[in-house]
C-alpha atoms as a PDB file:
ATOM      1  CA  UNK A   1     -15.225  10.731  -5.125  1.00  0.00           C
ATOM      2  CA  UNK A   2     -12.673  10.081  -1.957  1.00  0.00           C
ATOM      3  CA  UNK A   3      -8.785  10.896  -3.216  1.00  0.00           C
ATOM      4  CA  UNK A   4      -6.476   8.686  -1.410  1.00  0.00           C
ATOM      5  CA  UNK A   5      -4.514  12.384  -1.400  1.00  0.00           C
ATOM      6  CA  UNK A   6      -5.934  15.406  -2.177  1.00  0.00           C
ATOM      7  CA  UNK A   7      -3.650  18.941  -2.156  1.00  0.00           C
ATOM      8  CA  UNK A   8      -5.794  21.965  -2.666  1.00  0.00           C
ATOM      9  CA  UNK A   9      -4.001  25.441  -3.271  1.00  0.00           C
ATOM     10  CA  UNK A  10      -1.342  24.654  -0.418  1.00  0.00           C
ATOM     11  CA  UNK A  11       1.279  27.303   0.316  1.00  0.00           C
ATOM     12  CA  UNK A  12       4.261  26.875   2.527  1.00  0.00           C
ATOM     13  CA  UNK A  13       6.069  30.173   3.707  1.00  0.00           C
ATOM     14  CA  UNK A  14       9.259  29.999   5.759  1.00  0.00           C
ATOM     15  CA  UNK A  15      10.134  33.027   7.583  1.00  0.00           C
ATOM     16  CA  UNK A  16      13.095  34.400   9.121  1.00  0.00           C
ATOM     17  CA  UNK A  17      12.401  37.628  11.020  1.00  0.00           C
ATOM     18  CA  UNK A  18      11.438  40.067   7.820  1.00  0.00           C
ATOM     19  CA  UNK A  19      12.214  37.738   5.014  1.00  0.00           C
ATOM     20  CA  UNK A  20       9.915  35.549   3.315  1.00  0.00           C
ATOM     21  CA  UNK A  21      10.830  32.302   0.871  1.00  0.00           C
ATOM     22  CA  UNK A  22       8.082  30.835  -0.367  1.00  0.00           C
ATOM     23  CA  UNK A  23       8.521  27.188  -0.775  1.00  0.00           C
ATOM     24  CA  UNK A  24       5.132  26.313  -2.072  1.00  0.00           C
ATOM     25  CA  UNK A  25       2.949  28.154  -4.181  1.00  0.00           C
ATOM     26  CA  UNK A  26      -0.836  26.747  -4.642  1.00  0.00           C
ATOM     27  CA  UNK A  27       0.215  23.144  -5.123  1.00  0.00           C
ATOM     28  CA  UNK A  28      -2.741  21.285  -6.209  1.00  0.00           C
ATOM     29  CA  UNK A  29      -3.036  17.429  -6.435  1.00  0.00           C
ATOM     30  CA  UNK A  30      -5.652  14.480  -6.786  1.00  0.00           C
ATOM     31  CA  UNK A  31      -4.595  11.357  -6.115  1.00  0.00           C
ATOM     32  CA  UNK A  32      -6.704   8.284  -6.634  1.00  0.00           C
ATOM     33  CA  UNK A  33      -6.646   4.876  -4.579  1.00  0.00           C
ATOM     34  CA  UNK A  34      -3.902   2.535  -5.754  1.00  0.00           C
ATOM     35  CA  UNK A  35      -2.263   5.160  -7.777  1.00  0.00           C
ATOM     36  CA  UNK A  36       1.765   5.628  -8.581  1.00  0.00           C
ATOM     37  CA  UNK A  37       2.403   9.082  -8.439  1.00  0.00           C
ATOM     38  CA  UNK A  38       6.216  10.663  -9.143  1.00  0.00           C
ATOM     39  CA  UNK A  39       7.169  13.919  -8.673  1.00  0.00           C
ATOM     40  CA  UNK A  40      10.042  15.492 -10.418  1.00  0.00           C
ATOM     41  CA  UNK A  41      12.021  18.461 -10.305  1.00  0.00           C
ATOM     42  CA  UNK A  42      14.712  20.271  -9.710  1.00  0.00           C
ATOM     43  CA  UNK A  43      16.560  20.951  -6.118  1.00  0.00           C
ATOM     44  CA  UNK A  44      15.012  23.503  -4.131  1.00  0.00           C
ATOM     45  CA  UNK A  45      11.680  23.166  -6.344  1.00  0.00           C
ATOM     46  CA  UNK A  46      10.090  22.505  -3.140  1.00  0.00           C
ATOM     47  CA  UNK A  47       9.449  18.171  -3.621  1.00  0.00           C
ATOM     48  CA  UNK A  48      10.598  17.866  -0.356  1.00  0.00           C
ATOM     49  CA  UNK A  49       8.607  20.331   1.454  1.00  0.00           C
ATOM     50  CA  UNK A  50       5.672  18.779   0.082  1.00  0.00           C
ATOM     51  CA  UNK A  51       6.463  15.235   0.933  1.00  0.00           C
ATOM     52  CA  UNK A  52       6.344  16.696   4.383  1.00  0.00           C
ATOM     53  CA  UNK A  53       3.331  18.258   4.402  1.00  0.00           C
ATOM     54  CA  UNK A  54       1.593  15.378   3.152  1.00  0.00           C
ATOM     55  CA  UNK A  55       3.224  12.936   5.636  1.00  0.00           C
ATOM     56  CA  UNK A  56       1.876  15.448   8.577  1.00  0.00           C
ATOM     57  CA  UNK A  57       5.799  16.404   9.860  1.00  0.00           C
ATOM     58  CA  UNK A  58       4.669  20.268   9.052  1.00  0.00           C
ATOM     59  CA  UNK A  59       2.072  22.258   8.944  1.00  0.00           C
ATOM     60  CA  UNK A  60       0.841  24.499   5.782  1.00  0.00           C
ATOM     61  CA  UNK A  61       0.566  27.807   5.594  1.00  0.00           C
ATOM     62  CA  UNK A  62      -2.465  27.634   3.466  1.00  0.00           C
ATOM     63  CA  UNK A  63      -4.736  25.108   1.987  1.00  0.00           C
ATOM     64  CA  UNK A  64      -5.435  21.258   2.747  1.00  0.00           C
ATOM     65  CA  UNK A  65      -4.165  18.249   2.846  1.00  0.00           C
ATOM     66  CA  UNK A  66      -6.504  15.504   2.364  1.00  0.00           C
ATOM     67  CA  UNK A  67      -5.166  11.981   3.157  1.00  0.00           C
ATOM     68  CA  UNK A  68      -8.337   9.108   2.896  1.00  0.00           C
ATOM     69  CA  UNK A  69     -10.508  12.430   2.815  1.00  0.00           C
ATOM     70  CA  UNK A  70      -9.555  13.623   6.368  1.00  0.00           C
ATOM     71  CA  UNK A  71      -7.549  16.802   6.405  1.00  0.00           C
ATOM     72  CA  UNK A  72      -4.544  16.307   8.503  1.00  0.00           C
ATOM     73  CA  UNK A  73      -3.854  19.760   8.107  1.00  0.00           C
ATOM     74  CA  UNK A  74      -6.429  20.374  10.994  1.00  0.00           C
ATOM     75  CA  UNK A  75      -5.570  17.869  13.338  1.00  0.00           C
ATOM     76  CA  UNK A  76      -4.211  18.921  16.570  1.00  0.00           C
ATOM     77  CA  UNK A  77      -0.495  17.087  16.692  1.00  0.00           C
ATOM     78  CA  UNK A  78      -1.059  14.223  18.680  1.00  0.00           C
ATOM     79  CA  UNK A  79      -4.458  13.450  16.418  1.00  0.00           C
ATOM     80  CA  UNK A  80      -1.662  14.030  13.504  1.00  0.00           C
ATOM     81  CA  UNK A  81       0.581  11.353  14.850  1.00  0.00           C
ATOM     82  CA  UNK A  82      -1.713   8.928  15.609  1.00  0.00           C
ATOM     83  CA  UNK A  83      -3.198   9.118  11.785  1.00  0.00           C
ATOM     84  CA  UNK A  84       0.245   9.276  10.281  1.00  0.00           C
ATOM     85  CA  UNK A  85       1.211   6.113  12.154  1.00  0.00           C
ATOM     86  CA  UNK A  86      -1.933   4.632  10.769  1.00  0.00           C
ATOM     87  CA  UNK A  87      -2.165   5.742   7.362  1.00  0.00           C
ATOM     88  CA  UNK A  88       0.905   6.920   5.683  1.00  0.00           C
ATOM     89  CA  UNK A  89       4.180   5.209   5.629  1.00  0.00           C
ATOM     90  CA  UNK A  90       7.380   7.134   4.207  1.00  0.00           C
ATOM     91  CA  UNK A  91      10.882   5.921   2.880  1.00  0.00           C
ATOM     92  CA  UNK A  92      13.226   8.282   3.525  1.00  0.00           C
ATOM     93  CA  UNK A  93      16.991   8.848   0.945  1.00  0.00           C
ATOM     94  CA  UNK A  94      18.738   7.749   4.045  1.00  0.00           C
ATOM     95  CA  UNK A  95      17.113   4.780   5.148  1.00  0.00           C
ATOM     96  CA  UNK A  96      16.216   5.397   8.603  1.00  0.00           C
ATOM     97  CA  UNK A  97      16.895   2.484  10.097  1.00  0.00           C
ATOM     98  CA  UNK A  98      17.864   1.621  13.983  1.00  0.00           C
ATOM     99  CA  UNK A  99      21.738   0.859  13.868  1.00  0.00           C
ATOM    100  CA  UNK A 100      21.370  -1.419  17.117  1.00  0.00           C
ATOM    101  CA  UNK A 101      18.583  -3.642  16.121  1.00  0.00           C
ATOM    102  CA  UNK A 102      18.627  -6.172  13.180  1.00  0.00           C
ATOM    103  CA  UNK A 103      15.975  -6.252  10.070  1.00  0.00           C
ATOM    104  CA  UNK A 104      13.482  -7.999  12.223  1.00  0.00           C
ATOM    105  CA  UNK A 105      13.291  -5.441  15.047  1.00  0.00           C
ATOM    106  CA  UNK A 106      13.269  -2.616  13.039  1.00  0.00           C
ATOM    107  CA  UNK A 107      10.338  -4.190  10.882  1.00  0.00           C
ATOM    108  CA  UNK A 108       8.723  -4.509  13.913  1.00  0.00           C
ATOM    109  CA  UNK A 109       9.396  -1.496  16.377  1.00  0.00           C
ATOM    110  CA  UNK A 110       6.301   0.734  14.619  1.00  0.00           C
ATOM    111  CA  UNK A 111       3.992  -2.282  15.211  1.00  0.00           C
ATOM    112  CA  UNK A 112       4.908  -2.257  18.929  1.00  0.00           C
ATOM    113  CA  UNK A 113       4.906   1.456  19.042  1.00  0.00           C
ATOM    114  CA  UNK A 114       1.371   0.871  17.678  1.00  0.00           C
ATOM    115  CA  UNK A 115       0.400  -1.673  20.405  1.00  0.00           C
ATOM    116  CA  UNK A 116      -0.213  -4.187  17.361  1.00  0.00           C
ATOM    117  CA  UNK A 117      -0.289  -8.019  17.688  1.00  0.00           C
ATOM    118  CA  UNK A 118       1.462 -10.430  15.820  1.00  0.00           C
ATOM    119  CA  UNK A 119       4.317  -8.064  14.967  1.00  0.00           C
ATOM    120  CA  UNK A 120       6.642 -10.892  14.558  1.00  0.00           C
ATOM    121  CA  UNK A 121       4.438 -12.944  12.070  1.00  0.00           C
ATOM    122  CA  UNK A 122       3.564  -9.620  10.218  1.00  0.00           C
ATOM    123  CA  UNK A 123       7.551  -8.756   9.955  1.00  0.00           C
ATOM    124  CA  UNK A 124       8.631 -11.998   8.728  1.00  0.00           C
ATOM    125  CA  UNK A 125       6.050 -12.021   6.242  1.00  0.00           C
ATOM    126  CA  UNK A 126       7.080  -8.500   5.054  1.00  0.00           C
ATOM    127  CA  UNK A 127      10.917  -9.882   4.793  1.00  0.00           C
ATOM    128  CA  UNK A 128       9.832 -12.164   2.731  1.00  0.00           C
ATOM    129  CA  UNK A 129       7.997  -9.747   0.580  1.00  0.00           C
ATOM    130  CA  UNK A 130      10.753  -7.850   0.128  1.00  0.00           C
ATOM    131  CA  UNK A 131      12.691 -10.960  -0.903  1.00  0.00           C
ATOM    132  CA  UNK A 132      14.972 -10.833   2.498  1.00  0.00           C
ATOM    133  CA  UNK A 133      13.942 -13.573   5.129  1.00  0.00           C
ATOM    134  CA  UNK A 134      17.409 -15.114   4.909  1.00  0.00           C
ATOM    135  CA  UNK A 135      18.846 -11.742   6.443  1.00  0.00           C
ATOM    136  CA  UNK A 136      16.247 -10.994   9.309  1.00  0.00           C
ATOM    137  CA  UNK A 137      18.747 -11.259  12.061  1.00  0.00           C
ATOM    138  CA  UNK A 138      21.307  -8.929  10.139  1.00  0.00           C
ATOM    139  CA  UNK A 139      21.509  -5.467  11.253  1.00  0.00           C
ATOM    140  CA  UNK A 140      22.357  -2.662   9.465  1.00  0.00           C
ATOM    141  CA  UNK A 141      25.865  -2.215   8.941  1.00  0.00           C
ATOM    142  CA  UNK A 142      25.981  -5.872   7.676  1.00  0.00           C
ATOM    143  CA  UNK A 143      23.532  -5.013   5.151  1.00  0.00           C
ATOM    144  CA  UNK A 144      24.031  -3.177   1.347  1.00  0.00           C
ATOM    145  CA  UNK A 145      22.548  -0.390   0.593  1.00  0.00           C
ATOM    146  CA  UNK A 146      19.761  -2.076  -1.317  1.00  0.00           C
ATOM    147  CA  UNK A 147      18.775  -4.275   1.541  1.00  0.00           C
ATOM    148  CA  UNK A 148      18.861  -1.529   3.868  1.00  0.00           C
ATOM    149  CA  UNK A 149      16.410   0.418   1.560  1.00  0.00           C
ATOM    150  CA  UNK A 150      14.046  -2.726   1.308  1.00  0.00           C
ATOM    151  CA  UNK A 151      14.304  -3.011   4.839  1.00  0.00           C
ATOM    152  CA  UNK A 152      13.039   0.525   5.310  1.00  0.00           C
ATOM    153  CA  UNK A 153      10.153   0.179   2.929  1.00  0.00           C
ATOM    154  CA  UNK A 154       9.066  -2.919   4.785  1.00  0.00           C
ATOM    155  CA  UNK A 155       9.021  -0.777   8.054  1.00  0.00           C
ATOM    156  CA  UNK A 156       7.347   1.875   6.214  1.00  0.00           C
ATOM    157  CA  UNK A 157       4.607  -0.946   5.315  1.00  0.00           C
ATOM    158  CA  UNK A 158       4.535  -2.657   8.865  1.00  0.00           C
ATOM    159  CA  UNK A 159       1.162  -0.726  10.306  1.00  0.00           C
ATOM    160  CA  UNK A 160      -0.429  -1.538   6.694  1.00  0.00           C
ATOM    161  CA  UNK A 161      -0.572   2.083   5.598  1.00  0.00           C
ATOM    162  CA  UNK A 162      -3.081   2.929   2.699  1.00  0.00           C
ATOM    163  CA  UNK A 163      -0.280   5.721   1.438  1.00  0.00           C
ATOM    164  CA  UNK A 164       3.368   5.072   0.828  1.00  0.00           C
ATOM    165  CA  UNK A 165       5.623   9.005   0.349  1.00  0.00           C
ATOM    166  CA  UNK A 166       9.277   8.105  -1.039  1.00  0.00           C
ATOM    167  CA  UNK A 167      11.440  10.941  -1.005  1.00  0.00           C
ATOM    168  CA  UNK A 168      14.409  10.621  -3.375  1.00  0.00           C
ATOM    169  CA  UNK A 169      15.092   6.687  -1.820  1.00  0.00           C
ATOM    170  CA  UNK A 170      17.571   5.982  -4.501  1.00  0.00           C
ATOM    171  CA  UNK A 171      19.705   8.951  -4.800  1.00  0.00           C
ATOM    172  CA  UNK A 172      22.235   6.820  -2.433  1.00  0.00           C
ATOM    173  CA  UNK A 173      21.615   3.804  -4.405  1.00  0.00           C
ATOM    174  CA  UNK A 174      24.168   2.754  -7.855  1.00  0.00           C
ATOM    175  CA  UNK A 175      21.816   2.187 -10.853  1.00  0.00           C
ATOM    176  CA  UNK A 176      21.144  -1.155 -11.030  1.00  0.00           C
ATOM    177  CA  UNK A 177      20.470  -1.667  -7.163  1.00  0.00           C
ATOM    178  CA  UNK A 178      17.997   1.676  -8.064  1.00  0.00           C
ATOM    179  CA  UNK A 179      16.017   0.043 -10.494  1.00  0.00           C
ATOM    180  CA  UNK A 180      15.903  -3.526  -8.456  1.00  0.00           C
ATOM    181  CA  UNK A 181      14.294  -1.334  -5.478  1.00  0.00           C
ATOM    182  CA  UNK A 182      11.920   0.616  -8.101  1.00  0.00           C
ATOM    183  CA  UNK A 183      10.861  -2.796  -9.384  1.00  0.00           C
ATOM    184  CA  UNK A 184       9.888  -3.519  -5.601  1.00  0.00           C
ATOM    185  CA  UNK A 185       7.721  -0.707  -5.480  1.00  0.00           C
ATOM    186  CA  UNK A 186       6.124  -0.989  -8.624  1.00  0.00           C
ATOM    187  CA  UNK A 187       4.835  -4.960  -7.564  1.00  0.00           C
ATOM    188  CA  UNK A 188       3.975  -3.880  -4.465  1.00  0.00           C
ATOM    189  CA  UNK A 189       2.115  -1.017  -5.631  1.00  0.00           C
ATOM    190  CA  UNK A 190       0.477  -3.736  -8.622  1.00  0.00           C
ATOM    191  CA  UNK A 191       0.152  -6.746  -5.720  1.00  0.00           C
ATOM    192  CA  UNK A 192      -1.198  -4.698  -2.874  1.00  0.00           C
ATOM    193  CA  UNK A 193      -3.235  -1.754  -4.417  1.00  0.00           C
ATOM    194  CA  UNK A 194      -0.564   0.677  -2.350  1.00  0.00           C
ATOM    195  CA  UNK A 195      -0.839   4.218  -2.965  1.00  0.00           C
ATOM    196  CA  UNK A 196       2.486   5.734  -3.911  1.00  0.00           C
ATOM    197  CA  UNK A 197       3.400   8.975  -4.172  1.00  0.00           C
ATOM    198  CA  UNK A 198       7.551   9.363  -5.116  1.00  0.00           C
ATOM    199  CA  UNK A 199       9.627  12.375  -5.060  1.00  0.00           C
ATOM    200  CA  UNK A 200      12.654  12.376  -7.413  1.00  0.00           C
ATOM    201  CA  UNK A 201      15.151  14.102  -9.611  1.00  0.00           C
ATOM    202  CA  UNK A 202      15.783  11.214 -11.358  1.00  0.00           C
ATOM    203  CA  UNK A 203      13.949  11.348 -14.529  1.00  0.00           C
ATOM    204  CA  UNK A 204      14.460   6.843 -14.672  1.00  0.00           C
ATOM    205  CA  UNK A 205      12.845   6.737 -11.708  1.00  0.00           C
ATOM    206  CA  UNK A 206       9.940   8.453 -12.286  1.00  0.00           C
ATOM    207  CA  UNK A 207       9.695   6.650 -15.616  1.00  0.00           C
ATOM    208  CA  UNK A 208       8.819   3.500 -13.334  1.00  0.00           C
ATOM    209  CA  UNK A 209       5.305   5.519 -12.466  1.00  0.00           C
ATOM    210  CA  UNK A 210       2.035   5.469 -13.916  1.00  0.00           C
ATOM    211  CA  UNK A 211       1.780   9.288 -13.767  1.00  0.00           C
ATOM    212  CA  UNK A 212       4.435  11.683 -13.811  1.00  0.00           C
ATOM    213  CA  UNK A 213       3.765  15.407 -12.662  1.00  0.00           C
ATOM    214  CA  UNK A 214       6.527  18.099 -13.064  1.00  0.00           C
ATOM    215  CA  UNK A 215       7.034  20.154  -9.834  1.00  0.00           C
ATOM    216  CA  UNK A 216       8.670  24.109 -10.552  1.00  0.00           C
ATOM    217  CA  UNK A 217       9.266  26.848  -7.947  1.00  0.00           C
ATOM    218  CA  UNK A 218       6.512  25.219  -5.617  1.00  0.00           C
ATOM    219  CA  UNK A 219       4.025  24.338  -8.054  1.00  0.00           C
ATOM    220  CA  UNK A 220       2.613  21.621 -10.341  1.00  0.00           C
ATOM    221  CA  UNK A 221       2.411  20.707 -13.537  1.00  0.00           C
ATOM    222  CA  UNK A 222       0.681  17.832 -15.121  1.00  0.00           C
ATOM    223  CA  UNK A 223       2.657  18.314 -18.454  1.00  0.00           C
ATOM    224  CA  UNK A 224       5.425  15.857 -20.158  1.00  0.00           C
ATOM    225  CA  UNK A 225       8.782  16.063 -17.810  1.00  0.00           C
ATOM    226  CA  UNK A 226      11.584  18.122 -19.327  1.00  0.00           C
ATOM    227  CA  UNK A 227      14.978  17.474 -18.479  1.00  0.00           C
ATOM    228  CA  UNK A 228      18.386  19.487 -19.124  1.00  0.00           C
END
């Protein structure tokens, strides 16, 4: 059976002349097609180090990283970039948005990047998706911080990726606008069969998943979340 993602015993050692920190220790993870994945833990349990590595922005120390069953862990960079454009989209805490273009543009900037047709059509559809076609010509600063966010995850969807990473995209967010963006996920997850894999500390959030999976000093546990 293909994953969607597959981590096998990945490690992740930083280090800074004779020091080692290990960030990751053996993470292992199946994820089928279509699935909606959180993963919870702590600060500095290593969530967002792994987020990274399976997004292709850095490079284990050990193991694989299996995204559609290719291992982007052995791609040379520009191979990397290329598949991560394709195939994974991420949505960031700080929506990374373009300050100088408007909700349109920056929907459709990675289709251009990608030499894609019908990046206009494509972004106004995904507006409407995301339930914000009357603000398409708004840019950023004239946006909340909920509309910013559902702007970024309709950039993150623009190149149609088959995996979606969210790292901790409502820690800026108040509660209610938190759970309205959740919702968003969770019918576009249920609408489009989207792979989802989110990275939290927030134990409502991950509530909104199918599966939960506990993440401790840089490994992972399929057991019931414990909170403080």
């Amino acid at each position: 059976m293909m994953f969607a993602l597959e981590l096998k015993d990945l490690y992740k050692i930083y280090k800074d002349g004779d020091i080692e920190a290990v960030a990751l220790r053996g993470a292992t993870l199946a994820v089928e097609k279509g699935e909606f994945v959180a993963i919870s833990g702590r600060s500095g349990a290593g969530k967002s180090t792994l987020l990274n590595l399976v997004g292709g922005l850095a490079q284990p120390s050990a193991g694989g990283v299996r995204v559609e069953g290719a291992d982007i862990a052995k791609m040379e960079e520009s191979e990397r970039a290329a598949f991560r454009r394709r195939a994974i989209g991420v949505v960031y805490q700080v929506d990374n948005l373009i300050p100088f273009l408007d909700a349109l543009e920056n929907i459709m900037l990675p289709m251009q990047l990608a030499g894609r047709r019908g990046a206009r059509e494509r972004a106004v559809e995904l507006l409407e998706q995301v339930g914000l076609e009357n603000r398409m010509h708004h840019r950023p600063a004239m946006l909340s911080g909920g509309e910013r966010q559902r702007v970024a995850i309709a950039t993150a969807l623009a190149n149609q990726p088959s995996l979606l990473l969210a790292d901790e995209l409502t820690g800026e967010l108040d509660s209610g606008t938190a759970a309205s963006v959740m919702e968003l996920l969770a019918e576009l997850n249920a609408q489009l069969g989207l792979t989802l894999l989110v990275v939290t500390h927030n134990k409502h959030v991950a509530a909104r998943a199918a599966r939960q999976v506990r993440m401790s000093d840089g490994q992972l546990f399929e057991k019931e979340l414990q909170y403080a």
